[in-house]
Every structure is written in C-alpha cells, then in structure tokens.
C-alpha atoms as a PDB file:
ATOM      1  CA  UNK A   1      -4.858 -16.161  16.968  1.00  0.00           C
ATOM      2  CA  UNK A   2      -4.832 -12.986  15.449  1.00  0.00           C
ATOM      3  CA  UNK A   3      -1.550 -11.937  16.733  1.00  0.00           C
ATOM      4  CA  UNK A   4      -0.166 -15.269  16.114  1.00  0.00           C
ATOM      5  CA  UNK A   5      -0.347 -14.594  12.405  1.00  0.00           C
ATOM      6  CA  UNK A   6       0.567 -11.051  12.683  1.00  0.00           C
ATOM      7  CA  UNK A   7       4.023 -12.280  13.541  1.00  0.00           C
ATOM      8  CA  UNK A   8       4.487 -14.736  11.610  1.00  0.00           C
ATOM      9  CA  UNK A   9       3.709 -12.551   8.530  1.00  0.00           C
ATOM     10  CA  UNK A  10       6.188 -10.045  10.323  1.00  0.00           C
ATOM     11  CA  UNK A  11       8.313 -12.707  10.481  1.00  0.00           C
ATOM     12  CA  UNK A  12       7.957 -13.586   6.757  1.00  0.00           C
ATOM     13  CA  UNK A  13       8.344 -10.092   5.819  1.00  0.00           C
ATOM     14  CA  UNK A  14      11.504  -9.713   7.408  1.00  0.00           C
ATOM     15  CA  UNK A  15      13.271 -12.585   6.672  1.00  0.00           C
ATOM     16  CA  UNK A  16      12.672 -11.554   2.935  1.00  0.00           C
ATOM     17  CA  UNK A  17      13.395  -7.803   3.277  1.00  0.00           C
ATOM     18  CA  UNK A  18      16.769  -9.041   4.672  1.00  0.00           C
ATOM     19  CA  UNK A  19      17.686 -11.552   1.633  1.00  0.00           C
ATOM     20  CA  UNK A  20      16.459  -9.825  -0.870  1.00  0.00           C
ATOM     21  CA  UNK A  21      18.734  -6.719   0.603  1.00  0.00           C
ATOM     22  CA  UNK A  22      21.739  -9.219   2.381  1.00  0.00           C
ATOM     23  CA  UNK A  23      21.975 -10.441  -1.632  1.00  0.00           C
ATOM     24  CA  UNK A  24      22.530  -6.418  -3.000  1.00  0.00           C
ATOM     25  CA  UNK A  25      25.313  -5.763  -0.479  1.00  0.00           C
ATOM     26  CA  UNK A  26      27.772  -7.817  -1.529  1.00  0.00           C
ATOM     27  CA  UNK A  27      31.088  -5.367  -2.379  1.00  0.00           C
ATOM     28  CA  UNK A  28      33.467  -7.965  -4.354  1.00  0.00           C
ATOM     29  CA  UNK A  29      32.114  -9.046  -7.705  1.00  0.00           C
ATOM     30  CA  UNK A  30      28.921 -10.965  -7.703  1.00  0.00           C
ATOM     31  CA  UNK A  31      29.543 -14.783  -7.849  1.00  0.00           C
ATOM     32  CA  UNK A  32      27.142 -16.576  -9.782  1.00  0.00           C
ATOM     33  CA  UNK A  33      24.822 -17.913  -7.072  1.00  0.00           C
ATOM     34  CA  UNK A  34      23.829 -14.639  -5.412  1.00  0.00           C
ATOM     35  CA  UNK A  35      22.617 -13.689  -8.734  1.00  0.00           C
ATOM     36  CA  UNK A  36      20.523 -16.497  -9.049  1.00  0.00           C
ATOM     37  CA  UNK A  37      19.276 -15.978  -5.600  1.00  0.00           C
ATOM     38  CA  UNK A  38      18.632 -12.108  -5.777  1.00  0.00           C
ATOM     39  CA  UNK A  39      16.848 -13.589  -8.808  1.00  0.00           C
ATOM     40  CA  UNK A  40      15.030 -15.936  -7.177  1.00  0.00           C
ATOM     41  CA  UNK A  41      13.848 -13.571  -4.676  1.00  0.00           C
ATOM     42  CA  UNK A  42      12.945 -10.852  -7.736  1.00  0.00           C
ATOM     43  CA  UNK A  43      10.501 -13.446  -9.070  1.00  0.00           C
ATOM     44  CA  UNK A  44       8.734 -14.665  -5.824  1.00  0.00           C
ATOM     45  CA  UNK A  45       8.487 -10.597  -5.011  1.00  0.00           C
ATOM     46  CA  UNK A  46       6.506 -10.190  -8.596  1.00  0.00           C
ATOM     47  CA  UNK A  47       4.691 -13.459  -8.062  1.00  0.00           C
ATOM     48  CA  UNK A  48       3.274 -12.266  -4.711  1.00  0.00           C
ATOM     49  CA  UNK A  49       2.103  -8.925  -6.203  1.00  0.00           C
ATOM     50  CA  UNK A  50       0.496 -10.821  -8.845  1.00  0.00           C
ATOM     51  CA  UNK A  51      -1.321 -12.915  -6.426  1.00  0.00           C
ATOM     52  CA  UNK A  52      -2.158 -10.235  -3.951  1.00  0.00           C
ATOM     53  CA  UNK A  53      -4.385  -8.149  -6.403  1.00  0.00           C
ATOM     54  CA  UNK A  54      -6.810 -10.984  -6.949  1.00  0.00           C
ATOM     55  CA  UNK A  55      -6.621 -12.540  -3.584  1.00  0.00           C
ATOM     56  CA  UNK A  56      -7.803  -9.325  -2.446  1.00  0.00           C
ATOM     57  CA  UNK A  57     -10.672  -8.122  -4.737  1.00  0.00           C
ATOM     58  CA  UNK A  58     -11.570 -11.709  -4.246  1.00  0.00           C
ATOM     59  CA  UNK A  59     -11.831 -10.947  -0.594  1.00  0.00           C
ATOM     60  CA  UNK A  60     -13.766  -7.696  -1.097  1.00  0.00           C
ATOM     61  CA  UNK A  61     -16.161  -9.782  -2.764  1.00  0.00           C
ATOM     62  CA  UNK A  62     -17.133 -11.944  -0.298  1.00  0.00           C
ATOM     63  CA  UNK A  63     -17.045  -9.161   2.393  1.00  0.00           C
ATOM     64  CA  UNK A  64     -20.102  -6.952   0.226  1.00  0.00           C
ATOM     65  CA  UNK A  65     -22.115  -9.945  -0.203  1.00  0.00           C
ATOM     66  CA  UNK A  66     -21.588 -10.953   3.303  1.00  0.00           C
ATOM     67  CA  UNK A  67     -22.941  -7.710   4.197  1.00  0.00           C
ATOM     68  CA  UNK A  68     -25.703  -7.449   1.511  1.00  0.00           C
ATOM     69  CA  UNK A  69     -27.187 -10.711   1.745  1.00  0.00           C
ATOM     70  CA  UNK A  70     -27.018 -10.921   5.613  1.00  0.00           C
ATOM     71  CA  UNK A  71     -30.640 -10.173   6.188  1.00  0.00           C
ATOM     72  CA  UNK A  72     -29.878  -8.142   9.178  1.00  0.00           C
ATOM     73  CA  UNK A  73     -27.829 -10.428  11.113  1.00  0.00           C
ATOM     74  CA  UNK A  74     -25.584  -8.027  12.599  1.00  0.00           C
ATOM     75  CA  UNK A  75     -22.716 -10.773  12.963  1.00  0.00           C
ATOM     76  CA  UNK A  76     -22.436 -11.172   9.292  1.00  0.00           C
ATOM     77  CA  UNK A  77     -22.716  -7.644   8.743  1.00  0.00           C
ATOM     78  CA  UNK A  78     -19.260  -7.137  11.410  1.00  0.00           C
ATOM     79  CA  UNK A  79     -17.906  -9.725  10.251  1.00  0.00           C
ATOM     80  CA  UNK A  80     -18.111  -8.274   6.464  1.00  0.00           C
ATOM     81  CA  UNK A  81     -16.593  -5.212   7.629  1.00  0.00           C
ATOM     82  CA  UNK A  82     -13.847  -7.153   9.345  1.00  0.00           C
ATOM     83  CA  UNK A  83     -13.090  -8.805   6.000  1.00  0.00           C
ATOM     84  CA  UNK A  84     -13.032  -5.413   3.823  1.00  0.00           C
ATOM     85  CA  UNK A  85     -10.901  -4.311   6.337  1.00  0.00           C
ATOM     86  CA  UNK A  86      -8.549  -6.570   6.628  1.00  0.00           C
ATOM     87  CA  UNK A  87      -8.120  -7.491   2.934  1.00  0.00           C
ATOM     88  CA  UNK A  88      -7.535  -3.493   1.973  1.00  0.00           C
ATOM     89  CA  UNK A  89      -5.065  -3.610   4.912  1.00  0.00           C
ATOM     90  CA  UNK A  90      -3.132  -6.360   3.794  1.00  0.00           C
ATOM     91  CA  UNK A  91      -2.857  -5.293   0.257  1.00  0.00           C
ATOM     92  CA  UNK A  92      -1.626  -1.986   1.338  1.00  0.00           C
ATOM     93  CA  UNK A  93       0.414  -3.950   3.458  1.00  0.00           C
ATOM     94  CA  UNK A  94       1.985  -5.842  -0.186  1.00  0.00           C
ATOM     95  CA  UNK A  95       1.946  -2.802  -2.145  1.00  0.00           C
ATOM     96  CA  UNK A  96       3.875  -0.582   0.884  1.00  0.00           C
ATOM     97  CA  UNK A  97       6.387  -3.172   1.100  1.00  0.00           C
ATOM     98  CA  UNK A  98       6.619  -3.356  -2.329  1.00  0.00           C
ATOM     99  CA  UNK A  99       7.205   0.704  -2.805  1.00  0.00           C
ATOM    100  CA  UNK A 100       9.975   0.226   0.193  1.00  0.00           C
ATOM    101  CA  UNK A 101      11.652  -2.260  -1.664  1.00  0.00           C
ATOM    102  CA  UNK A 102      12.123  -0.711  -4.548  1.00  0.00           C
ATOM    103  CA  UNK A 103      12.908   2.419  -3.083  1.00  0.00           C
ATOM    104  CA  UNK A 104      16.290   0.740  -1.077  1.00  0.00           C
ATOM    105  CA  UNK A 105      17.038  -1.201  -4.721  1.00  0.00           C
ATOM    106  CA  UNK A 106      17.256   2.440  -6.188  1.00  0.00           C
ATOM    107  CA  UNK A 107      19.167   4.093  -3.254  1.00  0.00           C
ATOM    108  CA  UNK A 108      21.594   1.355  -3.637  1.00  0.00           C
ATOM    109  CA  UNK A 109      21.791   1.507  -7.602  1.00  0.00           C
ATOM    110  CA  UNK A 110      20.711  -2.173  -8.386  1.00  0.00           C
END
C-alpha cells in the first residue's frame, strides 16, 4: 500500500515538474495559451504550498496526542511516531521540490 502511493505521488510529481518546465522551454515567442498554462501551473504550485503547511502541523498534532494520550499502548505510541514522521517527510518533500523548482525557473531566466 505504502509503495503504491509512493509512486503515484512520484508520479504526480513528475508529471508536474515536466509541465511546469515543458511550458518554460518554448524558444519562438510565447503564444497565448502556454502562458495561461505556465500560469495555471504557477497557481496550483502556490496553492499546494499553502495547503501543505497546515495539512502538516495538522498532522503533527494528531501524532503528539496520539502519543500522549495513549496510556501506554505501545501501538499508538508507533503509530504516532509513524505519523510525525511521515508528515515532516512529506513537507520536506513540498518544500524541496519547491526550492528545485525555483532554482531551474532562475537558471532558465523566467
């Protein structure tokens, strides 16, 4: 299961690292539609990051009071950890891809 979505958000990831650069490599003048696409593509990125930040200290949350109100059960306490874990690792995840996107937009000059 766990691999299942690892791919698929690879997947995701991809597919939107290669539009959102397939849209800044055009060499004749920019028609009109792969502005509105590279956009497009702009916005979701920002909407994403905006998203991310409380998705994951929303996560965090429930993770510490998993582990602080588990009353010793040592499942709840793992499976806290796993959730801290993860969330951090995801929005590192979002905030690296972010830095690498914007480092290619400069290197390019758009």
């Amino acid at each position: 299961m766990k691999k299942k979505l690892f791919y698929i958000y690879s997947i995701i990831i991809i597919f939107v690292i290669f539009l959102s650069c397939s849209c800044v490599f055009s060499f004749a003048a920019d028609p009109q539609i792969v502005g509105k696409i590279d956009n497009a593509f702009t916005n979701i990125e920002k909407w994403i990051l905006q998203i991310a930040t409380p998705a994951a200290a929303v996560a965090v949350g429930s993770g510490i009071f998993m582990r602080k109100f588990s009353f010793g059960d040592e499942e709840k306490i793992r499976m806290g950890k796993k959730i801290i874990k993860g969330s951090l690792f995801s929005y590192a995840f979002i905030l690296a891809i972010d830095l690498i996107l914007s480092a290619i937009r400069s290197l390019i000059g758009g």
